[in-house]
C-alpha atoms as a PDB file:
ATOM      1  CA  UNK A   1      78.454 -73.918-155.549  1.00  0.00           C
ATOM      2  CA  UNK A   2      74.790 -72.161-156.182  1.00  0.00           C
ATOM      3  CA  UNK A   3      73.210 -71.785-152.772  1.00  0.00           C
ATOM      4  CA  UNK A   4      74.602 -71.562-149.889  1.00  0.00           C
ATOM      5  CA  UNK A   5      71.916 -71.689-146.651  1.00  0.00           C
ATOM      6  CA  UNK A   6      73.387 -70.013-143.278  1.00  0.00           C
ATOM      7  CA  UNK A   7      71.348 -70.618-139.973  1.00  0.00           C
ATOM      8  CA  UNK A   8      72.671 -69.048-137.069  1.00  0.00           C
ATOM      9  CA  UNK A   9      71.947 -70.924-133.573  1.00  0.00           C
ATOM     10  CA  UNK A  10      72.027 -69.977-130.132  1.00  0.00           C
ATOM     11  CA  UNK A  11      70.482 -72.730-127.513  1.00  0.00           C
ATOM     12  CA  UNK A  12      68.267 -74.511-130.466  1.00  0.00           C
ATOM     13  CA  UNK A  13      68.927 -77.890-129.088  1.00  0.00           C
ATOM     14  CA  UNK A  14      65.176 -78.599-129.389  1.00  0.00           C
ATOM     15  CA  UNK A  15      64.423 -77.128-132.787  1.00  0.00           C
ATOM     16  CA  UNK A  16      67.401 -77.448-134.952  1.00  0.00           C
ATOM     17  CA  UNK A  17      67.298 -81.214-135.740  1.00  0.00           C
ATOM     18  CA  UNK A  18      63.704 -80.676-137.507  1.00  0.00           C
ATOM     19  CA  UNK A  19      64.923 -77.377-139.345  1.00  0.00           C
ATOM     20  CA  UNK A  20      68.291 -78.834-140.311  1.00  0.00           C
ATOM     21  CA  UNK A  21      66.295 -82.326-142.111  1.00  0.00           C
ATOM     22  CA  UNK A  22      63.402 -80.039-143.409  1.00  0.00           C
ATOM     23  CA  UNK A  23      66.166 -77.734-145.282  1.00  0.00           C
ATOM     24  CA  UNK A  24      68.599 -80.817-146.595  1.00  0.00           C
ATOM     25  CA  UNK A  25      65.082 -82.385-147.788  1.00  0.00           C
ATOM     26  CA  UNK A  26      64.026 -79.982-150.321  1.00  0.00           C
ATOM     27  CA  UNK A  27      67.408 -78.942-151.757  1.00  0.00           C
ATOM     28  CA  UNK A  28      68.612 -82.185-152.370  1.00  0.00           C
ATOM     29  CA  UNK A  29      65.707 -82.689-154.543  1.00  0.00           C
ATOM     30  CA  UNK A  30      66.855 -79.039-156.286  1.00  0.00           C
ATOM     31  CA  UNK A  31      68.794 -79.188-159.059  1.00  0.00           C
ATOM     32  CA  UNK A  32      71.839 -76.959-157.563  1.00  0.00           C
ATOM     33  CA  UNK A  33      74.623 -77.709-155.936  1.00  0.00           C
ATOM     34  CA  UNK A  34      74.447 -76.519-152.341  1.00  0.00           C
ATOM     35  CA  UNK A  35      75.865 -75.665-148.677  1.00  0.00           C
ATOM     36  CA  UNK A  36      74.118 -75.779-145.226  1.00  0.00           C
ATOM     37  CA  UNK A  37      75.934 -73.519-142.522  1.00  0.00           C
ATOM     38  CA  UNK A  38      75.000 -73.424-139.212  1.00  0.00           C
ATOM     39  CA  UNK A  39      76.968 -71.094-136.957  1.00  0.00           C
ATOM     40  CA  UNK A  40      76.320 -71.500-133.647  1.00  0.00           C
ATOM     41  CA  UNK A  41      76.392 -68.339-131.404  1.00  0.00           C
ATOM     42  CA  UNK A  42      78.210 -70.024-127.802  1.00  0.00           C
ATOM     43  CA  UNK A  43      75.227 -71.741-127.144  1.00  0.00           C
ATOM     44  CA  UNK A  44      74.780 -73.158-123.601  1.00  0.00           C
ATOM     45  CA  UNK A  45      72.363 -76.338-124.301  1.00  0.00           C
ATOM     46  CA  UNK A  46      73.308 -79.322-126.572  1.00  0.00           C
ATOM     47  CA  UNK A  47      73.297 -77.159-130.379  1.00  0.00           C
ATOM     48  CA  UNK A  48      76.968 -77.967-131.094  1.00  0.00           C
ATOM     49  CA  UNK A  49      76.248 -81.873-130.011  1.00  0.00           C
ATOM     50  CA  UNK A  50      72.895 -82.099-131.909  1.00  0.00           C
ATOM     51  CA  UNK A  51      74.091 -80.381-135.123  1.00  0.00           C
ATOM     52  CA  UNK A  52      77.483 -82.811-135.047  1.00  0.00           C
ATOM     53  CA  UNK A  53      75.381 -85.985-135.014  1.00  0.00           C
ATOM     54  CA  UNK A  54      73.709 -84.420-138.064  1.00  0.00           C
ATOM     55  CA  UNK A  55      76.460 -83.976-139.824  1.00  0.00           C
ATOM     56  CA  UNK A  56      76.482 -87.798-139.936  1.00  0.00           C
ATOM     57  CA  UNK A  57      73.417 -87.639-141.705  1.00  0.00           C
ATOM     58  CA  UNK A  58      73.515 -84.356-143.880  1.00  0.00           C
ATOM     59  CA  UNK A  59      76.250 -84.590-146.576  1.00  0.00           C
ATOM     60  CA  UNK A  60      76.457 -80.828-147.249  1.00  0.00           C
ATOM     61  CA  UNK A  61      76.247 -79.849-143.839  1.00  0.00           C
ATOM     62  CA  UNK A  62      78.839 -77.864-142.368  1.00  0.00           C
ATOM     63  CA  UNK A  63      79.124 -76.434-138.876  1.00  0.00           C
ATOM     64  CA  UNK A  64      81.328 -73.499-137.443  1.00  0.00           C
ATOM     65  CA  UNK A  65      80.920 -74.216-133.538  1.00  0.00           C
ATOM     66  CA  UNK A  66      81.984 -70.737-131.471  1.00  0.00           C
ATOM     67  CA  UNK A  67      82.265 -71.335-128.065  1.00  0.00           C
ATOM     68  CA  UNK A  68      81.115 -67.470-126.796  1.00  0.00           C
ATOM     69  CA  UNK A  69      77.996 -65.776-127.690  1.00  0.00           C
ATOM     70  CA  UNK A  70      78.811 -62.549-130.023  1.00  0.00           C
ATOM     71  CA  UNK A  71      75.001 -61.786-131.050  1.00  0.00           C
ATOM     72  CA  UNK A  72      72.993 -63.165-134.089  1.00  0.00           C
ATOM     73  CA  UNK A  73      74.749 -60.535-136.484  1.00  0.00           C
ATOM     74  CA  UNK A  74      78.037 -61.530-136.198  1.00  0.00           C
ATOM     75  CA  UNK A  75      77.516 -65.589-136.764  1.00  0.00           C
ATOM     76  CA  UNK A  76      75.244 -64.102-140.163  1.00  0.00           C
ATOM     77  CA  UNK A  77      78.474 -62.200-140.678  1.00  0.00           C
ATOM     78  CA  UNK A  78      80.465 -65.223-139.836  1.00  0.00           C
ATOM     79  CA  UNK A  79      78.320 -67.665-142.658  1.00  0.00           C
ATOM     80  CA  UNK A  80      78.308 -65.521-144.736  1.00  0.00           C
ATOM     81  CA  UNK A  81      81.321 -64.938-145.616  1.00  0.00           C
ATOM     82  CA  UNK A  82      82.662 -68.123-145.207  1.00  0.00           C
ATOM     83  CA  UNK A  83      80.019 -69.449-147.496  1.00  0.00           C
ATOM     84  CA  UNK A  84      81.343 -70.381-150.811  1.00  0.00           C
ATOM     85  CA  UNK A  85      77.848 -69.898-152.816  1.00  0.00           C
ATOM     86  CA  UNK A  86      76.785 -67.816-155.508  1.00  0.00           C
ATOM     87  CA  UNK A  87      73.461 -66.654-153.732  1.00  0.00           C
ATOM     88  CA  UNK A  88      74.166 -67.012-149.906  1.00  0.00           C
ATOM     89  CA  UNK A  89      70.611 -67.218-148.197  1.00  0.00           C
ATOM     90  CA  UNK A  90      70.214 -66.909-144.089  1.00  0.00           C
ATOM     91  CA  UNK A  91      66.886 -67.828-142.261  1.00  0.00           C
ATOM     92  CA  UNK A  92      66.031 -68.844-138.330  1.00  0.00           C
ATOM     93  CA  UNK A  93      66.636 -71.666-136.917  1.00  0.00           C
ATOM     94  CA  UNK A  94      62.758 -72.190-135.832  1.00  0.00           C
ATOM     95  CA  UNK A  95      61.773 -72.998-139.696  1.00  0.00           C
ATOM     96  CA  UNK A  96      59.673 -69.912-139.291  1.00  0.00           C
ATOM     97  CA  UNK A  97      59.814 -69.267-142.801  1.00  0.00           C
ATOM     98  CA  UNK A  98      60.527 -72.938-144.975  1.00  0.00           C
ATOM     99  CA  UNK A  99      63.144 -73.021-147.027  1.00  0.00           C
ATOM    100  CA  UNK A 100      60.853 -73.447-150.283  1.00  0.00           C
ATOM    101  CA  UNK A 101      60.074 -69.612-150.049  1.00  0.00           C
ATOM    102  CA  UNK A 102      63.598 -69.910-151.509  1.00  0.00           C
ATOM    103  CA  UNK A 103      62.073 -70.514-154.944  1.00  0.00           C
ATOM    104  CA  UNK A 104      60.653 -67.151-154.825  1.00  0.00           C
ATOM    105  CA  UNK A 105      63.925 -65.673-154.694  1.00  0.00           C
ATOM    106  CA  UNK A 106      66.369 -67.581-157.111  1.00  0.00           C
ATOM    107  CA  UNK A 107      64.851 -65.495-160.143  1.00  0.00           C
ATOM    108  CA  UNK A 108      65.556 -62.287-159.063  1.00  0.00           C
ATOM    109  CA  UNK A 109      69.233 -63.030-159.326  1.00  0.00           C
ATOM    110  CA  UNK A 110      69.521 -63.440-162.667  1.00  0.00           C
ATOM    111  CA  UNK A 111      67.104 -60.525-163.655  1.00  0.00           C
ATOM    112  CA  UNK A 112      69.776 -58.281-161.780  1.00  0.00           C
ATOM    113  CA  UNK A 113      69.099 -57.925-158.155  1.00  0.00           C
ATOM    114  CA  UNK A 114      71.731 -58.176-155.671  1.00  0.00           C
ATOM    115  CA  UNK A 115      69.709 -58.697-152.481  1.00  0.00           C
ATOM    116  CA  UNK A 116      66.123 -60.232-152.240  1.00  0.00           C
ATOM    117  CA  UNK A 117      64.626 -59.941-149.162  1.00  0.00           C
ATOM    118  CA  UNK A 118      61.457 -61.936-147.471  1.00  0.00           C
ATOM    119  CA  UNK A 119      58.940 -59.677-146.164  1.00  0.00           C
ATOM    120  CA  UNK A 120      55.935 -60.014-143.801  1.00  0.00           C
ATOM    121  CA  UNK A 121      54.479 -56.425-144.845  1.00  0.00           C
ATOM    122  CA  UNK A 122      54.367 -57.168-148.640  1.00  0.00           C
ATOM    123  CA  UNK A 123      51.292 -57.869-150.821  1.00  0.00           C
ATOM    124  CA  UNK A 124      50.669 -61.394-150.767  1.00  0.00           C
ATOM    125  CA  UNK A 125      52.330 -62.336-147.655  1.00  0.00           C
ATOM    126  CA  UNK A 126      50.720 -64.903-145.211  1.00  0.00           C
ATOM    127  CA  UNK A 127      51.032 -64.825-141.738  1.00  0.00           C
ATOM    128  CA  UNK A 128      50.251 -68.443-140.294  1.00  0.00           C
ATOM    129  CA  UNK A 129      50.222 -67.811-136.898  1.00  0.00           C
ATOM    130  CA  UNK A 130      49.969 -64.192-135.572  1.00  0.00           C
ATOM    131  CA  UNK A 131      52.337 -62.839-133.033  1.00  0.00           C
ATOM    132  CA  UNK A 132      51.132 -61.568-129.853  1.00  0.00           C
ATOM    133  CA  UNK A 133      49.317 -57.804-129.897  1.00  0.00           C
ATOM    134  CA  UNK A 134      52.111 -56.407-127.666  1.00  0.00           C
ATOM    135  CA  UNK A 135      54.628 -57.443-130.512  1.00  0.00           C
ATOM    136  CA  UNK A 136      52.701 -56.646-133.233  1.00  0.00           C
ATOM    137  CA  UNK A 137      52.699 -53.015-131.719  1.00  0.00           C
ATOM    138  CA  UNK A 138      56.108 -52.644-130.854  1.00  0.00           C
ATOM    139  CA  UNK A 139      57.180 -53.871-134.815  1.00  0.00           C
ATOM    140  CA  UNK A 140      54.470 -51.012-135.752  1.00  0.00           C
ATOM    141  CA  UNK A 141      56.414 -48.515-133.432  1.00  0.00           C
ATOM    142  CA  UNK A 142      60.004 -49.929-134.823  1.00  0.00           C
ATOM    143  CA  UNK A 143      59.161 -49.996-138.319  1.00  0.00           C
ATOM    144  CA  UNK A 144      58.050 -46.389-138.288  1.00  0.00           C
ATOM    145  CA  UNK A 145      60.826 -45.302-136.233  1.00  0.00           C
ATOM    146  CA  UNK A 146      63.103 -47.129-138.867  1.00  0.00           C
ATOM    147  CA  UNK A 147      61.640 -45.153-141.645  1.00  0.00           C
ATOM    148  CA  UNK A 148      62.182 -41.731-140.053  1.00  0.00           C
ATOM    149  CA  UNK A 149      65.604 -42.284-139.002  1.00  0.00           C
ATOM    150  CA  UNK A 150      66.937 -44.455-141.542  1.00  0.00           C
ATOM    151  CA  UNK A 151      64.650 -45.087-144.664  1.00  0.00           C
ATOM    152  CA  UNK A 152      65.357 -48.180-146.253  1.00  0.00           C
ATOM    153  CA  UNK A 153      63.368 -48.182-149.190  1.00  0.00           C
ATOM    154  CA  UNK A 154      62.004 -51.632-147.757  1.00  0.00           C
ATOM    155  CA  UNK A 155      58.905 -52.649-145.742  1.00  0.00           C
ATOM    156  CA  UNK A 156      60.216 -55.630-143.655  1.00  0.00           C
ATOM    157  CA  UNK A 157      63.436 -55.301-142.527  1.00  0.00           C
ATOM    158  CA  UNK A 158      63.295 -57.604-139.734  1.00  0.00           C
ATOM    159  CA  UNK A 159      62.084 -60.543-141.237  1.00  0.00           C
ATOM    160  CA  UNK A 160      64.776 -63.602-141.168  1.00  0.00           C
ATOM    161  CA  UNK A 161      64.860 -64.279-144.590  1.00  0.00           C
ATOM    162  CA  UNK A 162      67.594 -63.280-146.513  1.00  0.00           C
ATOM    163  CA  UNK A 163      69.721 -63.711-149.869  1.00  0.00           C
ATOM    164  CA  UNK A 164      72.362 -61.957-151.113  1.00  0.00           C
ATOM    165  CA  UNK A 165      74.535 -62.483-154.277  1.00  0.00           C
ATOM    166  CA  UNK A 166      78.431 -62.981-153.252  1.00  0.00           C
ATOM    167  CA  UNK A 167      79.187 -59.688-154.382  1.00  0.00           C
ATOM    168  CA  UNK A 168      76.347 -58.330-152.219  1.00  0.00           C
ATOM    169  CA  UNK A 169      77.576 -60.010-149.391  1.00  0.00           C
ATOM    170  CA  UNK A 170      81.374 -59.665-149.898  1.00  0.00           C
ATOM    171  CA  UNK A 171      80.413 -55.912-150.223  1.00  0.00           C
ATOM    172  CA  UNK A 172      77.840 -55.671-147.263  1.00  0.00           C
ATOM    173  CA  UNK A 173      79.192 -58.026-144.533  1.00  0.00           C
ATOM    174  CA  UNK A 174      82.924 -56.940-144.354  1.00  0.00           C
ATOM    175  CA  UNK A 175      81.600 -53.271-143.494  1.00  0.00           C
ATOM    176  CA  UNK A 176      78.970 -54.587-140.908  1.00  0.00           C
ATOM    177  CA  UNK A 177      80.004 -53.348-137.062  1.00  0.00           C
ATOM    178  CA  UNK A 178      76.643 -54.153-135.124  1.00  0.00           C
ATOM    179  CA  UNK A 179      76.185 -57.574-134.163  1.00  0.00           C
ATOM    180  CA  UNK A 180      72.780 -57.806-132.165  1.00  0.00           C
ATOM    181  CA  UNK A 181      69.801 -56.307-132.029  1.00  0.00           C
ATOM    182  CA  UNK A 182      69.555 -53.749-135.209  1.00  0.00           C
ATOM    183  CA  UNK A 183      72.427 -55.790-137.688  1.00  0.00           C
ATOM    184  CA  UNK A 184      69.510 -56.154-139.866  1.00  0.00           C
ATOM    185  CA  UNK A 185      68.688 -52.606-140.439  1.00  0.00           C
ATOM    186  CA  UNK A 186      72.368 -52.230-140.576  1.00  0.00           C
ATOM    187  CA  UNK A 187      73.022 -54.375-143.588  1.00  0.00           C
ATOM    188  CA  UNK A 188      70.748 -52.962-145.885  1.00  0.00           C
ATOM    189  CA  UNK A 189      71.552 -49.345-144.711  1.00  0.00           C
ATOM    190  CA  UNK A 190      74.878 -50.343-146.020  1.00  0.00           C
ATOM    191  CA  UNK A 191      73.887 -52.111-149.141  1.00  0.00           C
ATOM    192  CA  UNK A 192      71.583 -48.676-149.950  1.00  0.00           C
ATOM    193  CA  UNK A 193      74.507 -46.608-149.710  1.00  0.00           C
ATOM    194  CA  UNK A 194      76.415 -48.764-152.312  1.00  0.00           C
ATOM    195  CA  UNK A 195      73.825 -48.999-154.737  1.00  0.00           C
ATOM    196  CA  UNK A 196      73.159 -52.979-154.560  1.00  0.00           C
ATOM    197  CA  UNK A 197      69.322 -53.489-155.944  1.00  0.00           C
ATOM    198  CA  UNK A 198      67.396 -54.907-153.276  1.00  0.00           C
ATOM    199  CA  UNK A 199      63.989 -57.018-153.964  1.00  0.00           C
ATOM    200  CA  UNK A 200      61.519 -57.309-151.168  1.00  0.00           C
ATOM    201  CA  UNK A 201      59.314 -60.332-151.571  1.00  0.00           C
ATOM    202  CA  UNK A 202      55.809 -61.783-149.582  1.00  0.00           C
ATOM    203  CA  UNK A 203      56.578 -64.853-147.620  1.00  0.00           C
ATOM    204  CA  UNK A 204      54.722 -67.319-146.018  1.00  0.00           C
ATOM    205  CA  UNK A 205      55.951 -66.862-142.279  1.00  0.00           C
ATOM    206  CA  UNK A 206      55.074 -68.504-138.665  1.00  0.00           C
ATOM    207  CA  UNK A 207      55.316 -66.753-135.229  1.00  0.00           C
ATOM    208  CA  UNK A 208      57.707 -69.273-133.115  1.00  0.00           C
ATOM    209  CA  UNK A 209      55.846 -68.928-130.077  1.00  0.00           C
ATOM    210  CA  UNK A 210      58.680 -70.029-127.995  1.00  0.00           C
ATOM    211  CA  UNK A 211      60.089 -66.908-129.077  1.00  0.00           C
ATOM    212  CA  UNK A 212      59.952 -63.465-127.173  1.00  0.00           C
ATOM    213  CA  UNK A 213      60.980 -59.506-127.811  1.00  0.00           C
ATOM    214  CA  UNK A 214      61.104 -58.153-124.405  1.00  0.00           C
ATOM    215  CA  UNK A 215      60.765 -54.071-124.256  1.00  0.00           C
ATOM    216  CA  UNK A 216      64.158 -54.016-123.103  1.00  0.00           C
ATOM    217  CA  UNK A 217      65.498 -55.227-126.328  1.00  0.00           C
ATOM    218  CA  UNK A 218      63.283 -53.028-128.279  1.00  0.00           C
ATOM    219  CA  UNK A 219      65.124 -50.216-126.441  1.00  0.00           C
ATOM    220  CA  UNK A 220      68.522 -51.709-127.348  1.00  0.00           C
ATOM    221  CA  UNK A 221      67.335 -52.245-131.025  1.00  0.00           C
ATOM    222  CA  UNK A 222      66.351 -48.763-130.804  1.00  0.00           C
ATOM    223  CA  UNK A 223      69.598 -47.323-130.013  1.00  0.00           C
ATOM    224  CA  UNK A 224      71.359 -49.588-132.460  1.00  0.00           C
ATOM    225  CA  UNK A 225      69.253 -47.567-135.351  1.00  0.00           C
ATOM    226  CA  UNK A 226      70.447 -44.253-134.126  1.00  0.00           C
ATOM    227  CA  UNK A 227      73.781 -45.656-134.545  1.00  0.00           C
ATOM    228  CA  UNK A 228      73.621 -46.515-137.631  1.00  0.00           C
ATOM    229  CA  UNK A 229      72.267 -42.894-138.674  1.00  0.00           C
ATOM    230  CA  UNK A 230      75.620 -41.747-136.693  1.00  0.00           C
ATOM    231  CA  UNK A 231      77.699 -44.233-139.050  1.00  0.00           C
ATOM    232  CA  UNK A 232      75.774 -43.094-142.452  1.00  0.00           C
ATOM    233  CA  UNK A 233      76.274 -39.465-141.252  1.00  0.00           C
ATOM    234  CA  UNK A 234      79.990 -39.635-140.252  1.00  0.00           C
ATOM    235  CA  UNK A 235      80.908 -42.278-143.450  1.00  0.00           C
ATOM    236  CA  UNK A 236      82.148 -44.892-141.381  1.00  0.00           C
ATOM    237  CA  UNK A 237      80.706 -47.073-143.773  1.00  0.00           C
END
């Protein structure tokens, strides 16, 4: 197996059917074998019914159904390292960035990277459809905040958008501990400390305006960061 595509799902009863064809579209026209995960995260709408009929209808589509809500982190955690690929690629469930972007990434792999990354902040990124000025300052605030406390070496680490070799993600995902709001900055904090080359690469992404970032979680993601400075500091890792 080449490619393995995780998409984790909480209450996407309304956008996961479109996502789910879009992504089976283009790779069966690839010339890889490949995997479609979707790990749904207890949702409380019709996601586990929805994805099941697809099933039907997708040949490679597989579907790990949790009943309780954990956090986004741990159903990435949960694809990822059930996924049997040799590059294991998550992204959203709102098709924010298309799965084509992929293309961007495959050649990275073989030139040695272990992680390639999509990011919003790189040169020659496109931003389709602009997020709201309150969010676009509180990404400001949280990227800066990121650099101070834990510098990443990366631009975008929030962007969902990711691909990791399966030693990368054997190695990265079996140490990960936070499950919600800051996993992100979490799993690359981790992959810096072991020395896995990471590639950060422009995307083509859309705001989902159906989707909000209250302050409160901004606090919560906030915290998470200083805990991962704790867990760098104290080699829990």
């Amino acid at each position: 197996m080449f490619l393995s595509v995780i998409i984790p799902a909480y209450n996407e009863e309304k956008r996961i059917t479109r996502t789910l064809l879009a992504v089976d579209e283009y790779l069966k026209k690839q010339p890889y074998q490949y995997e479609i995960l979707v790990v749904n995260d207890g949702s409380k709408d019709k996601t586990s019914e929805v994805v099941n009929d697809l099933s039907l209808q997708i040949t490679n589509l597989k579907f790990i159904d949790n009943k309780e809500n954990h956090g986004k982190g741990f159903v990435v955690r949960q694809g990822m390292l059930d996924a049997s690929g040799d590059v294991r690629l998550f992204m959203d469930a709102d098709n924010s960035t298309a799965i084509d972007e992929v293309a961007k990434f495959l050649p990275y792999f073989s030139q040695g990277y272990d992680i390639v990354i999509g990011s919003r902040q790189a040169v020659g990124s496109l931003v389709v459809v602009k997020q709201s000025w309150f969010r676009e300052f509180l990404g400001k605030m949280f990227r800066l905040l990121v650099h101070v406390v834990v510098p990443l070496g990366v631009e975008d680490s929030q962007a969902g958008f990711k691909a990791f070799s399966k030693k990368a993600a054997e190695t990265i995902f079996t140490k990960q501990i936070i499950f919600r709001w800051a996993f992100d900055v979490e799993i690359l904090a981790i992959a810096k400390k072991f020395g896995l080359k990471t590639k950060e690469v422009p995307i083509v992404w859309s705001n989902d305006l159906e989707s909000h970032v209250k302050l409160g979680g901004m606090v919560r993601m906030l915290s998470e960061v200083l805990i991962v400075r704790k867990n760098l500091w104290s080699k829990k890792y």
